[in-house]
Protein backbone atom coordinates (compact mmCIF):
# COMPACT_ATOMS: atom_id res chain seq x y z
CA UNK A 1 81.59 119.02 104.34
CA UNK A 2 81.40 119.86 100.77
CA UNK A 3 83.99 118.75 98.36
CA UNK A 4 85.27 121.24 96.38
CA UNK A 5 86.88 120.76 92.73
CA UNK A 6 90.37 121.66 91.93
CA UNK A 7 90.50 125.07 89.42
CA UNK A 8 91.52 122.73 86.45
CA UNK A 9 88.05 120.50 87.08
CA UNK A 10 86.26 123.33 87.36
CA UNK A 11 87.97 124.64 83.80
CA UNK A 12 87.27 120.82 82.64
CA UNK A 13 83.35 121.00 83.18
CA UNK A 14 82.58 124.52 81.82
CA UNK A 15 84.65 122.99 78.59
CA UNK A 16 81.96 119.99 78.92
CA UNK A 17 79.12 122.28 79.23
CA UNK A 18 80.12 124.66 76.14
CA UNK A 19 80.33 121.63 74.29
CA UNK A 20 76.88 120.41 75.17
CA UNK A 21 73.44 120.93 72.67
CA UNK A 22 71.55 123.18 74.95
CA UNK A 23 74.90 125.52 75.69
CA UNK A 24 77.14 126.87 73.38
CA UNK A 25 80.31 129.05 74.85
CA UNK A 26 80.95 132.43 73.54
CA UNK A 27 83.16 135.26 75.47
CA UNK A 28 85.22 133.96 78.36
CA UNK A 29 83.08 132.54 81.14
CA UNK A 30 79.96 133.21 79.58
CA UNK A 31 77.67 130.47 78.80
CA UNK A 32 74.34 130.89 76.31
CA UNK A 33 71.33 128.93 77.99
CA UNK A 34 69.09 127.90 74.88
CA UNK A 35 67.21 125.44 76.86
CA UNK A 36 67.50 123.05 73.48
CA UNK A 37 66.59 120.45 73.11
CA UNK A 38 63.79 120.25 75.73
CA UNK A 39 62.28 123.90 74.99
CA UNK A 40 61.71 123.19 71.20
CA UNK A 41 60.53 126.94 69.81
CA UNK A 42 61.19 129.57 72.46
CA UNK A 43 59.14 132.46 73.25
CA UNK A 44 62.58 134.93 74.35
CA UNK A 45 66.23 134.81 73.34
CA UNK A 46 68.51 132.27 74.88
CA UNK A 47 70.20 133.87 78.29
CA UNK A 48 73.68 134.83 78.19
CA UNK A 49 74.65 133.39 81.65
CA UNK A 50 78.51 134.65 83.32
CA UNK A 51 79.07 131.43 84.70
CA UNK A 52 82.77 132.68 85.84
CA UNK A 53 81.65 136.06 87.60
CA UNK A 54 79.40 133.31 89.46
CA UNK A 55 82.63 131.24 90.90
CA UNK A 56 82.53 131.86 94.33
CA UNK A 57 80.72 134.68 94.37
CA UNK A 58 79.13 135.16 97.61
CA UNK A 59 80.04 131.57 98.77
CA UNK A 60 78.73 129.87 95.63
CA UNK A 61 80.38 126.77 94.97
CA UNK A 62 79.71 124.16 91.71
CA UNK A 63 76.93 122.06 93.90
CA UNK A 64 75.08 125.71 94.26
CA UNK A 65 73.72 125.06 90.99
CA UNK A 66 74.61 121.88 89.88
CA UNK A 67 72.38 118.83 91.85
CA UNK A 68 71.56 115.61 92.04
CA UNK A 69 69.01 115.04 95.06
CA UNK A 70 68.20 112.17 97.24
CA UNK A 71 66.17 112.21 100.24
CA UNK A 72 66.76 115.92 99.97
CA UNK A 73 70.66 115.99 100.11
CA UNK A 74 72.54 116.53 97.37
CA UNK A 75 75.05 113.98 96.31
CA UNK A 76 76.12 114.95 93.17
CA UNK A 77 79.51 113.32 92.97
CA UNK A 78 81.61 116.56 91.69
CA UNK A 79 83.31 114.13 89.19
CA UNK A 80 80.34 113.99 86.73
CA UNK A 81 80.96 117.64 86.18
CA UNK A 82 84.71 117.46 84.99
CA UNK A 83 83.89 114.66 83.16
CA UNK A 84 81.06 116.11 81.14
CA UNK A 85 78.60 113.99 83.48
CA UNK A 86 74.65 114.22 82.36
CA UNK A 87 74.53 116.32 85.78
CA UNK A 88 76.24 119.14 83.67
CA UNK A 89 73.28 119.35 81.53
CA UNK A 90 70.14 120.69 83.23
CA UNK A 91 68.23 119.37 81.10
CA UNK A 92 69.49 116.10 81.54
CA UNK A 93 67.19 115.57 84.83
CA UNK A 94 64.50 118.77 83.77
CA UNK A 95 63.24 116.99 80.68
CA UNK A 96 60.07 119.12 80.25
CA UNK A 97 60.00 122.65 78.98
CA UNK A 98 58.22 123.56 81.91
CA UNK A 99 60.02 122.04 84.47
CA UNK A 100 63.33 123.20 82.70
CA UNK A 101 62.03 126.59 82.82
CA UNK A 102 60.71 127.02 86.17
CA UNK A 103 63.99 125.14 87.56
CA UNK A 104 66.04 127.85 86.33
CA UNK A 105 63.81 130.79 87.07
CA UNK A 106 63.71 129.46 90.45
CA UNK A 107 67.31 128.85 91.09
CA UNK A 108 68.48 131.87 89.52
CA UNK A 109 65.78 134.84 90.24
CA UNK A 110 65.62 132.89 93.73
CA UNK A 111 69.21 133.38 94.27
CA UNK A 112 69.07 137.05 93.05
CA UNK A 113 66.56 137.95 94.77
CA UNK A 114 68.03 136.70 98.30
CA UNK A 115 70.89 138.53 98.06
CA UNK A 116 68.54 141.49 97.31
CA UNK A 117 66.90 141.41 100.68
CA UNK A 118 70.16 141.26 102.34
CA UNK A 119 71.50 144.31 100.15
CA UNK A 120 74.38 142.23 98.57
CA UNK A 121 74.96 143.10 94.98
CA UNK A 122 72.84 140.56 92.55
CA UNK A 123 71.81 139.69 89.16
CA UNK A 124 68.75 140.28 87.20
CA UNK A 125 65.30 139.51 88.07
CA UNK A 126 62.84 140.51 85.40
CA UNK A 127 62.48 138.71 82.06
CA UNK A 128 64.18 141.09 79.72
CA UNK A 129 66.99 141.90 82.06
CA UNK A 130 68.03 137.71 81.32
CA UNK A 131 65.94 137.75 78.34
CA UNK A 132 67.12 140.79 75.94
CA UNK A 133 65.79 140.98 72.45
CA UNK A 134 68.84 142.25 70.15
């Protein structure tokens, strides 16, 4: 059974996350990936991410995204997260540019493009969909 954290937590870690160096928090809910300090000079713009619209959607829960893997389970304690736990920061586990990148193209194209194939409503998939150049 999954734990699940209380709305207030929840409020708690995107607070922690905004406040981190590779996130900064603009609009409500929406979260600017940078991928700073592991990806040092970036070849796009930073990814405006709607990490509220994501809440749930579709049965998405906070250890969707958010891991910490051993012996392939995940057993991120959910407590890191409100806390402003290293688990909060990808980049905190990804620590090359490469591996930081390809994490999140793979969780998040990944994700989009399953509920694709099963006709659900989804996200972007190319680069300048997540990517836009102002």
């Amino acid at each position: 059974m999954k734990a699940r954290l209380p709305p207030w937590a929840c409020a708690l870690a995107l607070l922690a996350i905004a406040m981190s160096p590779a996130v900064r928090a603009e609009d409500a809910g929406i979260i600017t990936l940078s991928g700073k300090p592991v990806i040092a000079r970036p070849t796009r713009p930073p990814v405006r991410f709607p990490h509220e619209a994501h809440w749930g959607f579709e049965g998405l829960d906070c250890l969707s995204c958010h891991h910490e893997f051993k012996d392939g389970v995940n057993v991120l304690d959910m407590s890191v997260l409100a806390a402003g736990g290293p688990a909060i920061q990808c980049a905190s586990c990804h620590r090359s540019a490469g591996k930081l990148q390809s994490s999140f193209h793979r969780l998040c194209i990944g994700c989009h493009e399953t509920a694709a194939k099963k006709a659900k409503p989804t996200g972007p998939r190319s680069c300048g969909d997540c990517h836009p150049w102002k």
